[in-house]
PDB file of N, CA and C in Angstrom:
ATOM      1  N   UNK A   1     -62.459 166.607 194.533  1.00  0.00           N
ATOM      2  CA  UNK A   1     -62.752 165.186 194.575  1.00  0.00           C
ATOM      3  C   UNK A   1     -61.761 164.526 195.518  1.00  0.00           C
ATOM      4  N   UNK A   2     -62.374 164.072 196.329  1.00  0.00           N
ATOM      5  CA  UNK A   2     -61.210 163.010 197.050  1.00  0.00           C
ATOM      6  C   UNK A   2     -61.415 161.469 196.796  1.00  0.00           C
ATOM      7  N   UNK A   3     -59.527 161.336 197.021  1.00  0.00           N
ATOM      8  CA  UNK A   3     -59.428 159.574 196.538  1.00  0.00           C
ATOM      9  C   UNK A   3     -59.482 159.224 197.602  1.00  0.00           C
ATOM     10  N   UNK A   4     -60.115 157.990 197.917  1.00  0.00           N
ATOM     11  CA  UNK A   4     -60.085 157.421 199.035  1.00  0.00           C
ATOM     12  C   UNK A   4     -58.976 155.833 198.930  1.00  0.00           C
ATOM     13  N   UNK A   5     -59.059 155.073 200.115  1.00  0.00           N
ATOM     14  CA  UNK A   5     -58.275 153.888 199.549  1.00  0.00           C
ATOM     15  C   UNK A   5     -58.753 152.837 198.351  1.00  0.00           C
ATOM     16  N   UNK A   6     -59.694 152.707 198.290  1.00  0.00           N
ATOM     17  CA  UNK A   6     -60.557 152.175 197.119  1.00  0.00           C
ATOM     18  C   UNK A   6     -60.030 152.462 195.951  1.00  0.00           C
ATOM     19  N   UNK A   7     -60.522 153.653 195.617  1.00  0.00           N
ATOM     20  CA  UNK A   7     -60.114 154.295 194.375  1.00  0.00           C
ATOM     21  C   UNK A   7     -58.296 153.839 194.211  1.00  0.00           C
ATOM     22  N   UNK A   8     -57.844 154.239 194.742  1.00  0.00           N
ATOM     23  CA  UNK A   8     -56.088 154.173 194.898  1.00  0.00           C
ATOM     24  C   UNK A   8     -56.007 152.442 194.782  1.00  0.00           C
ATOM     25  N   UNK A   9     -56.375 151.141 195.620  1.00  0.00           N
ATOM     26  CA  UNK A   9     -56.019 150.047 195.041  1.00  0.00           C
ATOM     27  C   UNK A   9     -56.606 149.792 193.827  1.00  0.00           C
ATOM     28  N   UNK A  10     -58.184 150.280 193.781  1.00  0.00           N
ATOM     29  CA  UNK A  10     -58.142 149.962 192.526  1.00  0.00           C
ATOM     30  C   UNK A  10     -57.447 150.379 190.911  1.00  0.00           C
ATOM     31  N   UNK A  11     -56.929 151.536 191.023  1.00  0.00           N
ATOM     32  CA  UNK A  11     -55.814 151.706 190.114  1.00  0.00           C
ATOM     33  C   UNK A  11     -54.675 151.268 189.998  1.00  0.00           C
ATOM     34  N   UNK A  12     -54.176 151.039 191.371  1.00  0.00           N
ATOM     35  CA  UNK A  12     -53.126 149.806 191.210  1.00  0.00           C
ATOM     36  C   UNK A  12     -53.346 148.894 190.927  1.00  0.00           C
ATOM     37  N   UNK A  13     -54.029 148.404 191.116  1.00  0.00           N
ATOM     38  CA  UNK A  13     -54.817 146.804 190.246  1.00  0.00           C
ATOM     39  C   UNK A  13     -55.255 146.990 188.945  1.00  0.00           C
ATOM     40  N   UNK A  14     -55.740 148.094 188.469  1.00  0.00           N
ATOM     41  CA  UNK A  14     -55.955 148.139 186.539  1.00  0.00           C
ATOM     42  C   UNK A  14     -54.579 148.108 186.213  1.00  0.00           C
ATOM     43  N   UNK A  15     -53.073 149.247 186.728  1.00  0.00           N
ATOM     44  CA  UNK A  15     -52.020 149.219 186.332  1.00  0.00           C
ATOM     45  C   UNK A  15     -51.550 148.131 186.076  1.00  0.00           C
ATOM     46  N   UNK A  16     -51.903 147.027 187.368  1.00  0.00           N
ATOM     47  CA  UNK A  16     -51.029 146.316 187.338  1.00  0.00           C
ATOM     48  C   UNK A  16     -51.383 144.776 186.065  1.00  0.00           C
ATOM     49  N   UNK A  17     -52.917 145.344 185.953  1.00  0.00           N
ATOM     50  CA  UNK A  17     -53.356 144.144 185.146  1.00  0.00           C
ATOM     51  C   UNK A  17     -53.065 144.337 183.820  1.00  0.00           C
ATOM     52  N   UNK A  18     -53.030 145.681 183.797  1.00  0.00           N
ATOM     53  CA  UNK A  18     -52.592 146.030 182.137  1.00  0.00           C
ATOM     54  C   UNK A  18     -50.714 145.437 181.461  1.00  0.00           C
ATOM     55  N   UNK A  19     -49.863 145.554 182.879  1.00  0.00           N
ATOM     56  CA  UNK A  19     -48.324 145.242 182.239  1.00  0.00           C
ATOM     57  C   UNK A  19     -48.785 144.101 182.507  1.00  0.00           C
ATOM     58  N   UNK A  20     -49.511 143.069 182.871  1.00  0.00           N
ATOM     59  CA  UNK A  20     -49.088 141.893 183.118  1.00  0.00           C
ATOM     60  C   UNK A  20     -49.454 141.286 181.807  1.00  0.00           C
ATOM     61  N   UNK A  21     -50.951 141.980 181.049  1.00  0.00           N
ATOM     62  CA  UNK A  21     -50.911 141.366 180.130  1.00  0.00           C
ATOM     63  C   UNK A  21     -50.019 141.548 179.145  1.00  0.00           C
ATOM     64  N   UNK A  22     -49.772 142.616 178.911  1.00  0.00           N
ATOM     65  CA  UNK A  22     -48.117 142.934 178.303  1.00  0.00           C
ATOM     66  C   UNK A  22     -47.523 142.318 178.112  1.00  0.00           C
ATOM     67  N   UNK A  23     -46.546 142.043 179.005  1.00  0.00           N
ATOM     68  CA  UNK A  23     -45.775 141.740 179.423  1.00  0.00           C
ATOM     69  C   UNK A  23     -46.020 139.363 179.070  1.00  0.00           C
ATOM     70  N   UNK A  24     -47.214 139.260 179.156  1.00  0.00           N
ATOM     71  CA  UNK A  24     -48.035 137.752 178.574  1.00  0.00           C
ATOM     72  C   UNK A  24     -47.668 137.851 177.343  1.00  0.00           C
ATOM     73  N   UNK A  25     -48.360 138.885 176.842  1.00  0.00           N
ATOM     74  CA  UNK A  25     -48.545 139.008 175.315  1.00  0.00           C
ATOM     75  C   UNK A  25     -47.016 138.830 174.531  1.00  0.00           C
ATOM     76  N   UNK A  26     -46.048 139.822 174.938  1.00  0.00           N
ATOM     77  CA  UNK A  26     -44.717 140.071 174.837  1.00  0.00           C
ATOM     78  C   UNK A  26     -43.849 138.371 174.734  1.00  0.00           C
ATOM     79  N   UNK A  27     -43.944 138.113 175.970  1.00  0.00           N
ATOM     80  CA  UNK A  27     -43.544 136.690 176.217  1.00  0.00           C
ATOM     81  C   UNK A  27     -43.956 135.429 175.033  1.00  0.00           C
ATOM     82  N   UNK A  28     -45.397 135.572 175.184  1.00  0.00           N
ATOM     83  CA  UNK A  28     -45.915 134.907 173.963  1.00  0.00           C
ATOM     84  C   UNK A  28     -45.654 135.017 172.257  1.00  0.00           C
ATOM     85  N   UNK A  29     -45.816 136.074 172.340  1.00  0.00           N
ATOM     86  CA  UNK A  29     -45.250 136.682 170.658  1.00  0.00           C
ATOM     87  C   UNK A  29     -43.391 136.399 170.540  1.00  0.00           C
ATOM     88  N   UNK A  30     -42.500 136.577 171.650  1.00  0.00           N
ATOM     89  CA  UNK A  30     -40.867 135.991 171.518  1.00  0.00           C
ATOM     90  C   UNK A  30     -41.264 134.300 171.981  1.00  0.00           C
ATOM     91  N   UNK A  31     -41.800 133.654 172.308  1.00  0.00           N
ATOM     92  CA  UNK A  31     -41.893 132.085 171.952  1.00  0.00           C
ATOM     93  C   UNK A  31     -41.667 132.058 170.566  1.00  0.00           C
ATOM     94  N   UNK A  32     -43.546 132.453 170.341  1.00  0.00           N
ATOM     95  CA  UNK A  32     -43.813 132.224 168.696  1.00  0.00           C
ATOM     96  C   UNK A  32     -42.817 132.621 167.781  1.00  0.00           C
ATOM     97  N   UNK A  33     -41.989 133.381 168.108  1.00  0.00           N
ATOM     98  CA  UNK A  33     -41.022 134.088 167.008  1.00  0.00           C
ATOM     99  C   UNK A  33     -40.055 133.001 167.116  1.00  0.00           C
ATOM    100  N   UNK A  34     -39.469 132.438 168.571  1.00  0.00           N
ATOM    101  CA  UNK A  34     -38.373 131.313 168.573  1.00  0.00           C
ATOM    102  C   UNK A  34     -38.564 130.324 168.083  1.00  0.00           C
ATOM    103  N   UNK A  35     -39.904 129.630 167.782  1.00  0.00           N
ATOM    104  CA  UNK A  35     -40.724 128.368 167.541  1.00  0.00           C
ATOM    105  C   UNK A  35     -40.133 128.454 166.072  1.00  0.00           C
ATOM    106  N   UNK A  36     -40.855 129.510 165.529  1.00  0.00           N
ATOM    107  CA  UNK A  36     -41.048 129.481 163.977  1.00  0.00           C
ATOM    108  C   UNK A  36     -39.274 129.503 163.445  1.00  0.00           C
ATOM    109  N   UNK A  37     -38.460 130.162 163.956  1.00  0.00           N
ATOM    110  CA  UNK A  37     -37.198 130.241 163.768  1.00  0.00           C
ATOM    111  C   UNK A  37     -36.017 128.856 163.921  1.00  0.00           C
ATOM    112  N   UNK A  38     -36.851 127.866 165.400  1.00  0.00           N
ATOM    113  CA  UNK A  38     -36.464 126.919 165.143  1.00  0.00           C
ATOM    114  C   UNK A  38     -36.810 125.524 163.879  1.00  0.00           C
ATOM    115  N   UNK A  39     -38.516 126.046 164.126  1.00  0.00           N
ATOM    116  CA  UNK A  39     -38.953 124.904 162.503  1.00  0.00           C
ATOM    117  C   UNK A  39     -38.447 125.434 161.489  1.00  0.00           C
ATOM    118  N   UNK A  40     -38.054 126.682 160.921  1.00  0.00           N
ATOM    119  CA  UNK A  40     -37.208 126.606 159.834  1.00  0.00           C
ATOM    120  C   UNK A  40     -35.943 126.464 159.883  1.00  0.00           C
ATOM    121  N   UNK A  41     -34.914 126.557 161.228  1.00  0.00           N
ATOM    122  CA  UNK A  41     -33.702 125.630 160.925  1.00  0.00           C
ATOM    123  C   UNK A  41     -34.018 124.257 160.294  1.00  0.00           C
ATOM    124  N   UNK A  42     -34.548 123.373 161.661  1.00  0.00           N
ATOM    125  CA  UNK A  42     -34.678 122.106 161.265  1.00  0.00           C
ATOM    126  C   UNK A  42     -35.200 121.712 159.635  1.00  0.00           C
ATOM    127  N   UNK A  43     -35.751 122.284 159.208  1.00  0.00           N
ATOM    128  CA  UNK A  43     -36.483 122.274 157.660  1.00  0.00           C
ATOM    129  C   UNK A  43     -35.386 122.176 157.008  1.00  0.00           C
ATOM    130  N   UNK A  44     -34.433 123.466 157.236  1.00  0.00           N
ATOM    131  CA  UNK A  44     -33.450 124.009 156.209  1.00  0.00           C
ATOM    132  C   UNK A  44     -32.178 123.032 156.315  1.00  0.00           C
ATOM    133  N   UNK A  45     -31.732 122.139 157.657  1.00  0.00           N
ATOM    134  CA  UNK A  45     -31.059 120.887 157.850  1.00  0.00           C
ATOM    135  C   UNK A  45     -31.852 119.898 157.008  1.00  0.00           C
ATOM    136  N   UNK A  46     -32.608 119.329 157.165  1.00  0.00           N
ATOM    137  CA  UNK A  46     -33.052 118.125 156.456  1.00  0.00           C
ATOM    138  C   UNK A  46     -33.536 118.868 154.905  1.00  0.00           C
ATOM    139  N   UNK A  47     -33.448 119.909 154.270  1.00  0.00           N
ATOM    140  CA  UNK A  47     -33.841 119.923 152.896  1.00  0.00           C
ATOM    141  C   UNK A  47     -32.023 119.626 152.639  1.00  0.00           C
ATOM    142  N   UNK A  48     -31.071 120.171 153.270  1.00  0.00           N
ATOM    143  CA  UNK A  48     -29.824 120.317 153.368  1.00  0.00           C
ATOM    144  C   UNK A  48     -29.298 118.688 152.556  1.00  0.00           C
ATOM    145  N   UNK A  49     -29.628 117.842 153.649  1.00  0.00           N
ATOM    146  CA  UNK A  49     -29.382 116.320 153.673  1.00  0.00           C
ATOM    147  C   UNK A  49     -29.787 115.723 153.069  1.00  0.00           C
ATOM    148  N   UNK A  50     -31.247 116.441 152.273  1.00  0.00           N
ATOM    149  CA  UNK A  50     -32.071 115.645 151.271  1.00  0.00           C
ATOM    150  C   UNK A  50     -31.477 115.797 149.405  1.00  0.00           C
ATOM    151  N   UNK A  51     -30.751 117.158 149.841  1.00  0.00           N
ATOM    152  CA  UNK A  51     -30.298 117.412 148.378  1.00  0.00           C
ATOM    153  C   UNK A  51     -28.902 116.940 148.259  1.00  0.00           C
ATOM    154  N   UNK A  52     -27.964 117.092 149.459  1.00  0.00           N
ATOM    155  CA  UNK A  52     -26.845 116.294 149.158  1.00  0.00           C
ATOM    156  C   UNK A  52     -26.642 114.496 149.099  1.00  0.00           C
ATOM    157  N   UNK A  53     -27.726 114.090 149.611  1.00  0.00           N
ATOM    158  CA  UNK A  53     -27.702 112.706 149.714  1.00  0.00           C
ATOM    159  C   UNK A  53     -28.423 112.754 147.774  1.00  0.00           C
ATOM    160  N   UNK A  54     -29.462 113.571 147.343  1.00  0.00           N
ATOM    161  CA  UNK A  54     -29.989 113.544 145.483  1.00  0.00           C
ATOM    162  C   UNK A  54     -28.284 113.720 145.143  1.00  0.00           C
ATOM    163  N   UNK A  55     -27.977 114.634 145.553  1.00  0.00           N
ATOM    164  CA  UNK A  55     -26.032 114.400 144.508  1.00  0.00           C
ATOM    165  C   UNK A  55     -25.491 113.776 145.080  1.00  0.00           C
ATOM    166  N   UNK A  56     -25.015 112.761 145.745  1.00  0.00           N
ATOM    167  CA  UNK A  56     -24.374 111.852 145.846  1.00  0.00           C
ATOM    168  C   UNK A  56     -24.948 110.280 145.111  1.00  0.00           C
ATOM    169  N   UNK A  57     -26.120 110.461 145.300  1.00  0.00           N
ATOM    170  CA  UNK A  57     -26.929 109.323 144.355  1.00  0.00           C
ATOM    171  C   UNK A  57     -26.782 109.179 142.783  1.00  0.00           C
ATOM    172  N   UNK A  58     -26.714 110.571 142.397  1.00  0.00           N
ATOM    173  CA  UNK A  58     -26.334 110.642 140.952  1.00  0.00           C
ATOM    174  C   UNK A  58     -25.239 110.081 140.264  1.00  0.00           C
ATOM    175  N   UNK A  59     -23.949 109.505 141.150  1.00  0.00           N
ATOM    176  CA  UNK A  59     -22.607 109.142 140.890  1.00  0.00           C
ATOM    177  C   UNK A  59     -22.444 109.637 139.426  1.00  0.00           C
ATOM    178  N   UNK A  60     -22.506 110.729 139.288  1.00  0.00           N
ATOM    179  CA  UNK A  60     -21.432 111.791 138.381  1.00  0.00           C
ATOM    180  C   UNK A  60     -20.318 112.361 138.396  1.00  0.00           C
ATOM    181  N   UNK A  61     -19.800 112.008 139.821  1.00  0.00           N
ATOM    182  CA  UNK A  61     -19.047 112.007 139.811  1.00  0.00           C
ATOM    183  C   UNK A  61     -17.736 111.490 140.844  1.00  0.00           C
ATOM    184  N   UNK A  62     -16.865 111.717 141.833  1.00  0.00           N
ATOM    185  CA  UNK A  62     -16.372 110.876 142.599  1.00  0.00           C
ATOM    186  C   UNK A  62     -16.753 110.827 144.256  1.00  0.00           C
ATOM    187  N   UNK A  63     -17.815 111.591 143.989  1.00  0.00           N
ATOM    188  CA  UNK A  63     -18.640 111.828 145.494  1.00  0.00           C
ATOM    189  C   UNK A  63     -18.684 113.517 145.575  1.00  0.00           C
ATOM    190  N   UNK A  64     -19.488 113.492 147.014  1.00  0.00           N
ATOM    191  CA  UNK A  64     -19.582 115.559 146.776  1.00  0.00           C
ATOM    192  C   UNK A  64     -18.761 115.821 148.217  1.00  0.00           C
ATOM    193  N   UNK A  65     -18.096 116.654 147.697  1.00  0.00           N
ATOM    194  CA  UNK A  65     -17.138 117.448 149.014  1.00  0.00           C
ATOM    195  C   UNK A  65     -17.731 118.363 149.651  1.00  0.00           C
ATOM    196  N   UNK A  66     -17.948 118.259 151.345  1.00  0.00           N
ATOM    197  CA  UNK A  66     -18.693 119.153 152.348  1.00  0.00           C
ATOM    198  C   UNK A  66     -17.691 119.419 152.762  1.00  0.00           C
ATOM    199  N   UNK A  67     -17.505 121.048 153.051  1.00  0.00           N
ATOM    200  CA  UNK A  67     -16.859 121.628 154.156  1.00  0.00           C
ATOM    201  C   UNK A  67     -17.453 121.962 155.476  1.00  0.00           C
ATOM    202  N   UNK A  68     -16.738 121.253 156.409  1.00  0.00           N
ATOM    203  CA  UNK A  68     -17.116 120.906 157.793  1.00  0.00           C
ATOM    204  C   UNK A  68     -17.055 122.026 158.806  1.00  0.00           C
ATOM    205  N   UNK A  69     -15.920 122.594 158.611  1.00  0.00           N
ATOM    206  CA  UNK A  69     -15.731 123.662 159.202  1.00  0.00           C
ATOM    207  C   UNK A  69     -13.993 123.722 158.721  1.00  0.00           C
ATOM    208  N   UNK A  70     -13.212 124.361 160.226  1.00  0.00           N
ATOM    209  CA  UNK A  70     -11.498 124.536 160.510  1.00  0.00           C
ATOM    210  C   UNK A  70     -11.328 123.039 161.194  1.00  0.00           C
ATOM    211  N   UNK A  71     -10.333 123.325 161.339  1.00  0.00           N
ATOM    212  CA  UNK A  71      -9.407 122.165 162.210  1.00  0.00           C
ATOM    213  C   UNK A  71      -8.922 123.331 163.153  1.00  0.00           C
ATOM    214  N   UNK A  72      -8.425 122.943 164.366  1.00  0.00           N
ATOM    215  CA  UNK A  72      -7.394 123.951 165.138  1.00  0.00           C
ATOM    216  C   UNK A  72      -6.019 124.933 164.427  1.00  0.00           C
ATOM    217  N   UNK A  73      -5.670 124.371 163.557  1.00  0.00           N
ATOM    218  CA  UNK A  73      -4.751 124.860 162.636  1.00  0.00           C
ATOM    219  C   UNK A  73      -5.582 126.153 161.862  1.00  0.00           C
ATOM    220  N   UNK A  74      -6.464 125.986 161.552  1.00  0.00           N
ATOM    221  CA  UNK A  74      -7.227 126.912 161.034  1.00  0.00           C
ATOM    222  C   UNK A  74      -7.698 126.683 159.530  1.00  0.00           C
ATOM    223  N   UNK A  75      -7.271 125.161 159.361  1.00  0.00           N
ATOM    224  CA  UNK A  75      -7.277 125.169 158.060  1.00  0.00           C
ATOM    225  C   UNK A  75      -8.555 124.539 157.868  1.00  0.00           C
ATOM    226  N   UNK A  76      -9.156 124.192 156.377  1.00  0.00           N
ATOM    227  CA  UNK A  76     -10.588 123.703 156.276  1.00  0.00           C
ATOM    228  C   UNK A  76     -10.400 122.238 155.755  1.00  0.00           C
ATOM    229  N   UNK A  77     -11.749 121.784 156.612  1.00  0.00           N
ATOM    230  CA  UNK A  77     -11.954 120.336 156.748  1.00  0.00           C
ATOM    231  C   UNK A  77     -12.859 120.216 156.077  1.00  0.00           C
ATOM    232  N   UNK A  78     -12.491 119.180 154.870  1.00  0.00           N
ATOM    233  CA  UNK A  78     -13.471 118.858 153.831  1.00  0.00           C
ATOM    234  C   UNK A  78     -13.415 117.055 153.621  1.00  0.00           C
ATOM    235  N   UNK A  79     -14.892 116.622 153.934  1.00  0.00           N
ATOM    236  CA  UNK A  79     -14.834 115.136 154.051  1.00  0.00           C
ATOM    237  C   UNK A  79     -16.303 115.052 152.650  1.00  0.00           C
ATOM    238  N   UNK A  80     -15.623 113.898 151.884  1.00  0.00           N
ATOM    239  CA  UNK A  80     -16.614 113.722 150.557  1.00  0.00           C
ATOM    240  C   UNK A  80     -17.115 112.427 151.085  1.00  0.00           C
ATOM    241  N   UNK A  81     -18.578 112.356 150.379  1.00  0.00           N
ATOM    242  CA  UNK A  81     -19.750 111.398 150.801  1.00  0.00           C
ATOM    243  C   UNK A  81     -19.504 110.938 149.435  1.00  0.00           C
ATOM    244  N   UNK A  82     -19.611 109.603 149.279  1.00  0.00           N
ATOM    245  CA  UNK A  82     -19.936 108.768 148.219  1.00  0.00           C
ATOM    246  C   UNK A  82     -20.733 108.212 148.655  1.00  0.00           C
ATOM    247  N   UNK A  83     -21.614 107.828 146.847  1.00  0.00           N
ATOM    248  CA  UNK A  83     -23.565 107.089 147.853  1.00  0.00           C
ATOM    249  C   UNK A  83     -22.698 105.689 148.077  1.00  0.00           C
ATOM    250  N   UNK A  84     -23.504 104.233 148.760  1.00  0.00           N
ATOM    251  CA  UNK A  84     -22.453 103.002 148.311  1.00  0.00           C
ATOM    252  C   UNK A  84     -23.647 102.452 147.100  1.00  0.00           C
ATOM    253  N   UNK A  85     -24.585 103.006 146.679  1.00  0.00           N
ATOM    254  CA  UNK A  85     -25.025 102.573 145.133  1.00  0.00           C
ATOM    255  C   UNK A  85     -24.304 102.950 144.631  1.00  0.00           C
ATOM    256  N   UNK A  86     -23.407 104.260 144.608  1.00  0.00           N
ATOM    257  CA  UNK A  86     -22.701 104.230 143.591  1.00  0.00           C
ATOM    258  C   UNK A  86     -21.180 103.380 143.231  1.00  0.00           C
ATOM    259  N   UNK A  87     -21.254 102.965 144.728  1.00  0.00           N
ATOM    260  CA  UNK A  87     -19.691 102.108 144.648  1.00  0.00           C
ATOM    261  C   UNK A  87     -20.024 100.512 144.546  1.00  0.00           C
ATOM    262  N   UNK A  88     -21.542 100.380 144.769  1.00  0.00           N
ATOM    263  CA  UNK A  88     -21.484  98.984 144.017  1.00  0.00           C
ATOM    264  C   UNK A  88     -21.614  98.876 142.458  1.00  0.00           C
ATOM    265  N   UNK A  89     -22.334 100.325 142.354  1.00  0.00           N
ATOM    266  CA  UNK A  89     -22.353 100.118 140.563  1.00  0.00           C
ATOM    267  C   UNK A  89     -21.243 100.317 139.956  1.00  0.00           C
ATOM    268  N   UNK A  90     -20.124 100.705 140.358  1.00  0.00           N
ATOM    269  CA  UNK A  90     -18.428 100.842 139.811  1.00  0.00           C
ATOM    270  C   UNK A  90     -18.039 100.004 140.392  1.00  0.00           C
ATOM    271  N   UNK A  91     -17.926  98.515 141.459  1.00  0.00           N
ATOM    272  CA  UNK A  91     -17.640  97.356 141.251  1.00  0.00           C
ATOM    273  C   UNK A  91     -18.420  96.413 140.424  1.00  0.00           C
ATOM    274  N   UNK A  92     -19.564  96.402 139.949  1.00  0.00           N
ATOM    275  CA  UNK A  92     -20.420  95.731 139.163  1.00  0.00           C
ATOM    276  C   UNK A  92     -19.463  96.350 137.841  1.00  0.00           C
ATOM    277  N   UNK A  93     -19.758  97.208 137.139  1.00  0.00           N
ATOM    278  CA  UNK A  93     -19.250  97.990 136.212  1.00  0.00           C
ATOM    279  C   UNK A  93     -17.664  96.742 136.120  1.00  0.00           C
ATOM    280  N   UNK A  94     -17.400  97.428 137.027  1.00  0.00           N
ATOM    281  CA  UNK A  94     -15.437  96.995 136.935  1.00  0.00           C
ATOM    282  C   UNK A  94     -15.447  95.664 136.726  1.00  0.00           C
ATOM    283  N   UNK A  95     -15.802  94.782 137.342  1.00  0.00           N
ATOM    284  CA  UNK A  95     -15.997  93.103 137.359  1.00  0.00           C
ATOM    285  C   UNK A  95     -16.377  93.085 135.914  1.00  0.00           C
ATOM    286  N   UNK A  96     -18.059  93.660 135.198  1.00  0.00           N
ATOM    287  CA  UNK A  96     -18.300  93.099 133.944  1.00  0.00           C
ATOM    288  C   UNK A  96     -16.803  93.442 133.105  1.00  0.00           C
ATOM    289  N   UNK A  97     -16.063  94.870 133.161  1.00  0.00           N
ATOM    290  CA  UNK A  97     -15.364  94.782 132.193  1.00  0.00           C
ATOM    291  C   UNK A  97     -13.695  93.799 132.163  1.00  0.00           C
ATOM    292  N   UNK A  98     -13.679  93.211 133.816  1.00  0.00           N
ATOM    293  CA  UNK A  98     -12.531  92.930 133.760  1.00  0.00           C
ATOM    294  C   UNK A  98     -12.822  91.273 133.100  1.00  0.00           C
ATOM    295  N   UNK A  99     -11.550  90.893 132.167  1.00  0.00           N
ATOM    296  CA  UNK A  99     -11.541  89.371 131.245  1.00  0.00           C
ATOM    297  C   UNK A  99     -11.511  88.510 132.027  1.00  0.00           C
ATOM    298  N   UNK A 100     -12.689  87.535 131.601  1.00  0.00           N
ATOM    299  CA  UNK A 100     -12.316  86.463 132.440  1.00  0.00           C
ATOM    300  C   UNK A 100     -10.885  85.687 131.968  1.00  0.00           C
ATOM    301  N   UNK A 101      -9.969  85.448 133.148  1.00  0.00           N
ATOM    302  CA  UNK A 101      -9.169  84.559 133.010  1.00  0.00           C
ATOM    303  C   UNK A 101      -9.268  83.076 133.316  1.00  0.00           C
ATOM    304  N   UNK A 102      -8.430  82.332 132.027  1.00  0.00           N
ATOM    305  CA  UNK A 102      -8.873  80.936 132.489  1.00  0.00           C
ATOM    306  C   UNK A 102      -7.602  80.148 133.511  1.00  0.00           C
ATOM    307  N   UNK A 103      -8.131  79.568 134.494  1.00  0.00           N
ATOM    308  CA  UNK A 103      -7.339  79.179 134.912  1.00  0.00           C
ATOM    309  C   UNK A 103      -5.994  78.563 134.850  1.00  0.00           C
ATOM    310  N   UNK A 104      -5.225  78.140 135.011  1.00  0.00           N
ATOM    311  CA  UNK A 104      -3.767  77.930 134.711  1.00  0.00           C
ATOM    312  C   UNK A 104      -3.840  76.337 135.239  1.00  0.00           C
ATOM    313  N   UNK A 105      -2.901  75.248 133.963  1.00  0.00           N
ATOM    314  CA  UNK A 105      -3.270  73.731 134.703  1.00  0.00           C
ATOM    315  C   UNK A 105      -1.768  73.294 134.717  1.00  0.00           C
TER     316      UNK A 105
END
């Protein structure tokens, strides 16, 4: 059997159509994998923010302590959220219990 040039581009052209879709497909399927990996960060941040902002609302206690990360020192940085419902309801609170005083004449 002889190949002629025909035969020969056209196998370079099936080869070449076959990696390309590959190589589509490949590309497409690592998007979809990055996509889905980024909507569940973002999810897992805002369920994050949604449950520490529910305990800080609860004022049970003197606010909730997040660790932030280091400082350069290496040591850990921890900054507490208080809700301010809860710090108006412990000045409301504080005011009803403090006596009224009567003025001085």
């Amino acid at each position: 059997m002889k190949i002629n040039k025909i035969s020969i581009v056209l196998i370079v052209l099936i080869i070449w159509a076959v990696f390309s879709v590959a190589y589509i497909c490949r590309n497409s399927w690592n998007n979809f994998k990055l996509n889905q990996m980024r909507t569940a960060a973002t999810q897992g941040y805002q369920q994050a923010i949604v449950d520490i902002a529910a305990t800080a609302n609860k004022c049970e206690n003197a606010g909730v302590p997040l660790n932030v990360g280091t400082d350069k020192d290496g040591k850990q940085v921890t900054v507490t959220i208080v809700s301010v419902s809860c710090l108006q309801q412990a000045k409301q609170e504080q005011t009803n219990q403090t006596p009224a005083v009567a003025p001085k004449k």
